[in-house]
N, C-alpha and C. Protein backbone atom coordinates (compact mmCIF):
# COMPACT_ATOMS: atom_id res chain seq x y z
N UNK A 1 30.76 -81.09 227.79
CA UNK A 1 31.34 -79.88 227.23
C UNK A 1 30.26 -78.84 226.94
N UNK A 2 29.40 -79.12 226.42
CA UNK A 2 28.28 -78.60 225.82
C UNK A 2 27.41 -77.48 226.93
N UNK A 3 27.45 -78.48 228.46
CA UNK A 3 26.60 -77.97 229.38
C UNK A 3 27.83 -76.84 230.28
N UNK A 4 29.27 -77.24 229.85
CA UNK A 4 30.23 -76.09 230.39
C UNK A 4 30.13 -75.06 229.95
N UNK A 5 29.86 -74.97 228.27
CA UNK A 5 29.72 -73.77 227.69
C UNK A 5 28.59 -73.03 227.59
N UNK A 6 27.78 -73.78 228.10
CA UNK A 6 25.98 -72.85 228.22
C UNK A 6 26.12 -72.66 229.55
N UNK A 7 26.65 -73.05 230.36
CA UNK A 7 26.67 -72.44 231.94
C UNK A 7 27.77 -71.51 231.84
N UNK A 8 28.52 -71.17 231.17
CA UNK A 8 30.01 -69.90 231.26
C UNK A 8 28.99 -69.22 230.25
N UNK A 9 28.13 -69.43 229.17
CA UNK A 9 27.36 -68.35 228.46
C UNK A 9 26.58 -67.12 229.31
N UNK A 10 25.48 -67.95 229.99
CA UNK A 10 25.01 -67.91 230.76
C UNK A 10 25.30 -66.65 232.40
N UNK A 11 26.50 -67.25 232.45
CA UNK A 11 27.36 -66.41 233.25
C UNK A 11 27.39 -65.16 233.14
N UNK A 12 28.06 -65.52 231.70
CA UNK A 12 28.80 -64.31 230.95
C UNK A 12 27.62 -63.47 230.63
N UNK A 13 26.42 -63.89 230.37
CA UNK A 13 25.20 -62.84 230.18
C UNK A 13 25.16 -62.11 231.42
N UNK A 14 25.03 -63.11 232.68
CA UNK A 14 24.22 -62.30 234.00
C UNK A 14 25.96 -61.16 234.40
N UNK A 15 27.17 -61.70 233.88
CA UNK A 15 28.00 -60.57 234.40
C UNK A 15 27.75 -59.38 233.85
N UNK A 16 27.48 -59.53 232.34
CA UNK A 16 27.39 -58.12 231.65
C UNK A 16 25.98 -57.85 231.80
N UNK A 17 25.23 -58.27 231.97
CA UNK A 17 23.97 -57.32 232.65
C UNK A 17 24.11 -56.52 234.09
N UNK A 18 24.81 -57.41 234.55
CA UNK A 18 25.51 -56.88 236.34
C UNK A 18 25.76 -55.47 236.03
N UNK A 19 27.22 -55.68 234.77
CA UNK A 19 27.95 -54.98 234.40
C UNK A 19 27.37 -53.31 234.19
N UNK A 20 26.46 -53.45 233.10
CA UNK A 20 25.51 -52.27 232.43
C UNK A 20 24.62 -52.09 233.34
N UNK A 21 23.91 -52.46 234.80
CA UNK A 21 22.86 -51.94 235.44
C UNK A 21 24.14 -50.97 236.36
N UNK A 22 25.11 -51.89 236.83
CA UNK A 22 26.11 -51.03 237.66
C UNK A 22 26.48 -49.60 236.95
N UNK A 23 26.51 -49.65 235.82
CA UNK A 23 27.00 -48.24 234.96
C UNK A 23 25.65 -47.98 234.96
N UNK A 24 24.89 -48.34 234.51
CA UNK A 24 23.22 -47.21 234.79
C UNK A 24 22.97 -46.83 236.25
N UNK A 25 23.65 -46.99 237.00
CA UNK A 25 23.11 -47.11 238.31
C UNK A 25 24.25 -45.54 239.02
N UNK A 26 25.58 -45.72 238.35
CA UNK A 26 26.76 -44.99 238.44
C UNK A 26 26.05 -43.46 237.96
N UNK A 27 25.72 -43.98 236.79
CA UNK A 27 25.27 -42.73 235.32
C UNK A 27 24.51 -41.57 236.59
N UNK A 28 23.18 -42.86 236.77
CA UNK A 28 22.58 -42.35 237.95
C UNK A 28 22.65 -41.19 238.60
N UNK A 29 23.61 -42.18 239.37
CA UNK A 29 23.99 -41.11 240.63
C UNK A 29 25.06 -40.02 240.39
N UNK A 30 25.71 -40.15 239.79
CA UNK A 30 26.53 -38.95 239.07
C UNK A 30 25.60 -37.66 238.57
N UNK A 31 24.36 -38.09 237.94
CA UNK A 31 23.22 -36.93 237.35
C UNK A 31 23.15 -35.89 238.51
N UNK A 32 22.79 -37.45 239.57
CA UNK A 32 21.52 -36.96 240.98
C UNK A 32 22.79 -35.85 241.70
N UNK A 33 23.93 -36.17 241.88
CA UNK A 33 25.05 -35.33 242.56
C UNK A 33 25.29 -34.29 241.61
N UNK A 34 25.50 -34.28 240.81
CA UNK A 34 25.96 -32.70 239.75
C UNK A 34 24.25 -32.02 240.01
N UNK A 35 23.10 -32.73 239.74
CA UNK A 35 21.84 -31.25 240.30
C UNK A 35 22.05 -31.05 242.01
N UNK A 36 22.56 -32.22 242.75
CA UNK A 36 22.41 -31.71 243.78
C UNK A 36 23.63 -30.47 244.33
N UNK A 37 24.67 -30.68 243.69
CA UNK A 37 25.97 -29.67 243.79
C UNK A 37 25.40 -28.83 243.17
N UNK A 38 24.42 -28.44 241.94
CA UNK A 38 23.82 -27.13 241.39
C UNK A 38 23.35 -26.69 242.15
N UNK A 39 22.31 -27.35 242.62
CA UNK A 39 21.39 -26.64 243.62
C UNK A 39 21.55 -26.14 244.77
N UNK A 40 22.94 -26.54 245.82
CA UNK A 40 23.47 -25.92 246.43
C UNK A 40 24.74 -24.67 245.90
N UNK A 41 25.25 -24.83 245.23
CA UNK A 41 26.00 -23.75 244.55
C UNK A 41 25.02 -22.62 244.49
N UNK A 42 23.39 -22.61 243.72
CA UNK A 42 23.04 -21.44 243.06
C UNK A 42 22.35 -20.93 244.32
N UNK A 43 22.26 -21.98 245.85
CA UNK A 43 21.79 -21.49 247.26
C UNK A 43 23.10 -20.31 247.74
N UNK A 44 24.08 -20.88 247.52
CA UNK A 44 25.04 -20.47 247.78
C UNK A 44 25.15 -19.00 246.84
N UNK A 45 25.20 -18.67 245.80
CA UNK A 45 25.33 -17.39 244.98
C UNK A 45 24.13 -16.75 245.71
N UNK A 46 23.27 -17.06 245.67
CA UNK A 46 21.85 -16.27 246.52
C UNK A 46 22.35 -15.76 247.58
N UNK A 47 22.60 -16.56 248.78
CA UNK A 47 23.33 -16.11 249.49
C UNK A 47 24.25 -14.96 249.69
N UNK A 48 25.36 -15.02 248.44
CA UNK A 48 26.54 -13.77 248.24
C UNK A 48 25.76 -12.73 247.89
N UNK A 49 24.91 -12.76 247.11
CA UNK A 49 24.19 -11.60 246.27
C UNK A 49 23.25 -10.94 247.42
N UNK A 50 22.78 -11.74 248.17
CA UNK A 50 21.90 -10.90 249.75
C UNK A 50 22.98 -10.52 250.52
N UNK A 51 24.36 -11.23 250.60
CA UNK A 51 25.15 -10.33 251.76
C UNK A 51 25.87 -9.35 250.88
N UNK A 52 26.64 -8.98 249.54
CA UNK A 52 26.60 -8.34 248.87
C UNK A 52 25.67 -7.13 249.03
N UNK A 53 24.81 -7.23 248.22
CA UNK A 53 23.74 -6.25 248.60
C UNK A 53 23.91 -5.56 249.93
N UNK A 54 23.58 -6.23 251.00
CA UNK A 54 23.56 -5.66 252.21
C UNK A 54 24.90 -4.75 252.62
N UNK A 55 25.88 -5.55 252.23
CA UNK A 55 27.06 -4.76 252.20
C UNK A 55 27.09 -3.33 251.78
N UNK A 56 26.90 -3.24 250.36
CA UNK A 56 26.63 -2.53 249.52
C UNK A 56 25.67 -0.90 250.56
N UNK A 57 24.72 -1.53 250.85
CA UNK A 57 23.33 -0.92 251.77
C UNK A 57 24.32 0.23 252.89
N UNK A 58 24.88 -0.77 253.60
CA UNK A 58 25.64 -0.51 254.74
C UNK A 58 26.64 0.66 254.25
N UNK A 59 27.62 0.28 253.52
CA UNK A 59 28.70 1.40 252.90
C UNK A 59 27.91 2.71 252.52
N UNK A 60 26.70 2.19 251.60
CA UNK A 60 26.24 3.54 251.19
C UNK A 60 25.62 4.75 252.65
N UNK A 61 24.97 4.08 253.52
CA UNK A 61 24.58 4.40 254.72
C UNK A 61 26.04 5.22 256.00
N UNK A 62 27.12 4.53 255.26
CA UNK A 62 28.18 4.90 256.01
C UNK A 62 28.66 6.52 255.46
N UNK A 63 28.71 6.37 254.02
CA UNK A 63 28.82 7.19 253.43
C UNK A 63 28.10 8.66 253.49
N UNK A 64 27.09 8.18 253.66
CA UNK A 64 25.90 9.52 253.82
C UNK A 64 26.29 10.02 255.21
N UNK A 65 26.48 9.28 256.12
CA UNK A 65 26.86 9.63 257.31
C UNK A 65 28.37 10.26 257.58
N UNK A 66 28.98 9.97 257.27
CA UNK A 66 30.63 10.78 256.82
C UNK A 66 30.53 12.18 256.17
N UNK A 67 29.61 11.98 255.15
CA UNK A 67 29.37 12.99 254.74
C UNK A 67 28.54 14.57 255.37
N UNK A 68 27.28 14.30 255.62
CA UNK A 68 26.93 15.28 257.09
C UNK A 68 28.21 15.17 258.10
N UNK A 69 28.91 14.44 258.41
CA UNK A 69 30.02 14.91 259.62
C UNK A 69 31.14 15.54 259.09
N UNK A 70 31.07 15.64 257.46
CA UNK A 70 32.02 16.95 256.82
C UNK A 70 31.61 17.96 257.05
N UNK A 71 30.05 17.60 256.30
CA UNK A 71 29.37 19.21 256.09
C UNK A 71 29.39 19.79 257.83
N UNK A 72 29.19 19.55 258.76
CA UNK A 72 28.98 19.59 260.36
C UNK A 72 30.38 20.51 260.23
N UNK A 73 31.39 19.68 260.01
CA UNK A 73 32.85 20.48 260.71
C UNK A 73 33.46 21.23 259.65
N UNK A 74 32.65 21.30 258.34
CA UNK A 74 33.25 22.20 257.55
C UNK A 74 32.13 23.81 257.88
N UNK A 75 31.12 23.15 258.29
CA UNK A 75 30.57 24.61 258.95
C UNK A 75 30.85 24.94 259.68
N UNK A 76 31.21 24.26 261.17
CA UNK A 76 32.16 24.47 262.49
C UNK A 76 33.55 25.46 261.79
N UNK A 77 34.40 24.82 261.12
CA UNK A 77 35.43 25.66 260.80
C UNK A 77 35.18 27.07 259.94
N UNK A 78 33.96 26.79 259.22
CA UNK A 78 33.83 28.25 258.84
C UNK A 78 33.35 29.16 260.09
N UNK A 79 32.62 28.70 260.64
CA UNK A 79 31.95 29.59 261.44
C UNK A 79 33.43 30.31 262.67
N UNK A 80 34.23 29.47 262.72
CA UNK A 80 35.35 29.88 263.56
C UNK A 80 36.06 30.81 262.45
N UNK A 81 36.00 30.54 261.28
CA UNK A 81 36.85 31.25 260.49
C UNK A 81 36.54 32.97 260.56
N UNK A 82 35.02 32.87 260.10
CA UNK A 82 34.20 34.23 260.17
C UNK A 82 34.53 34.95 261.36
N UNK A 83 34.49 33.80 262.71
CA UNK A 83 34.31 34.58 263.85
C UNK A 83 35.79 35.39 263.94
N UNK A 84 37.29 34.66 263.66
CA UNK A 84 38.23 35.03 263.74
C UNK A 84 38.25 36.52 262.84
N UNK A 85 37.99 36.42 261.79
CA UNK A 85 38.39 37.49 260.71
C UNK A 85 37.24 38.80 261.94
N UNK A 86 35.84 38.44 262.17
CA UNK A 86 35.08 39.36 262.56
C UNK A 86 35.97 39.91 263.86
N UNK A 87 36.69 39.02 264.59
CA UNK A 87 37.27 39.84 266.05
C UNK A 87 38.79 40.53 265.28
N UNK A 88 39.17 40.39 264.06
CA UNK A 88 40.41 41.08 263.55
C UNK A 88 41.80 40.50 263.83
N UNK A 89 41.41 38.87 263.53
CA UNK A 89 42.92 38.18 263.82
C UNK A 89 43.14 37.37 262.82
């Protein structure tokens, strides 16, 4: 009896050591995956914030350019305007 219950003790130690390295081991890798999902996430915001930006770059560049092709045809139409009034129509 004696040697049943020191061999199921025994047991019962090496399961719950099993037990607690498997959860340190879990803990682990759970750490190592949440920095490694950080560290791609904040690759990832870098990312938005350079195509952002660039976006940003582009519109403003579009803008300036729209703009001279007002000023262009709002002088075109004056200049037709002047010319009309100058021939008396």
């Amino acid at each position: 009896d004696k040697i049943i219950k020191e061999a199921n003790d025994k047991a019962e130690k090496i399961i719950n050591n099993a037990q607690e390295e498997a959860e340190k081991l879990i803990k682990r890798i759970k750490e190592e995956a949440k920095k490694e999902g950080k560290i791609i996430i904040e690759r990832e915001e870098e990312s938005a914030r350079i195509e952002a930006d660039n976006i940003r770059k582009n519109c403003e560049r579009e803008k300036e350019e729209l703009g001279k092709n007002s000023l262009k045809n709002i002088d075109k139409a004056v200049k037709i305007v002047i010319k009309k009034v100058m021939e008396g129509k």
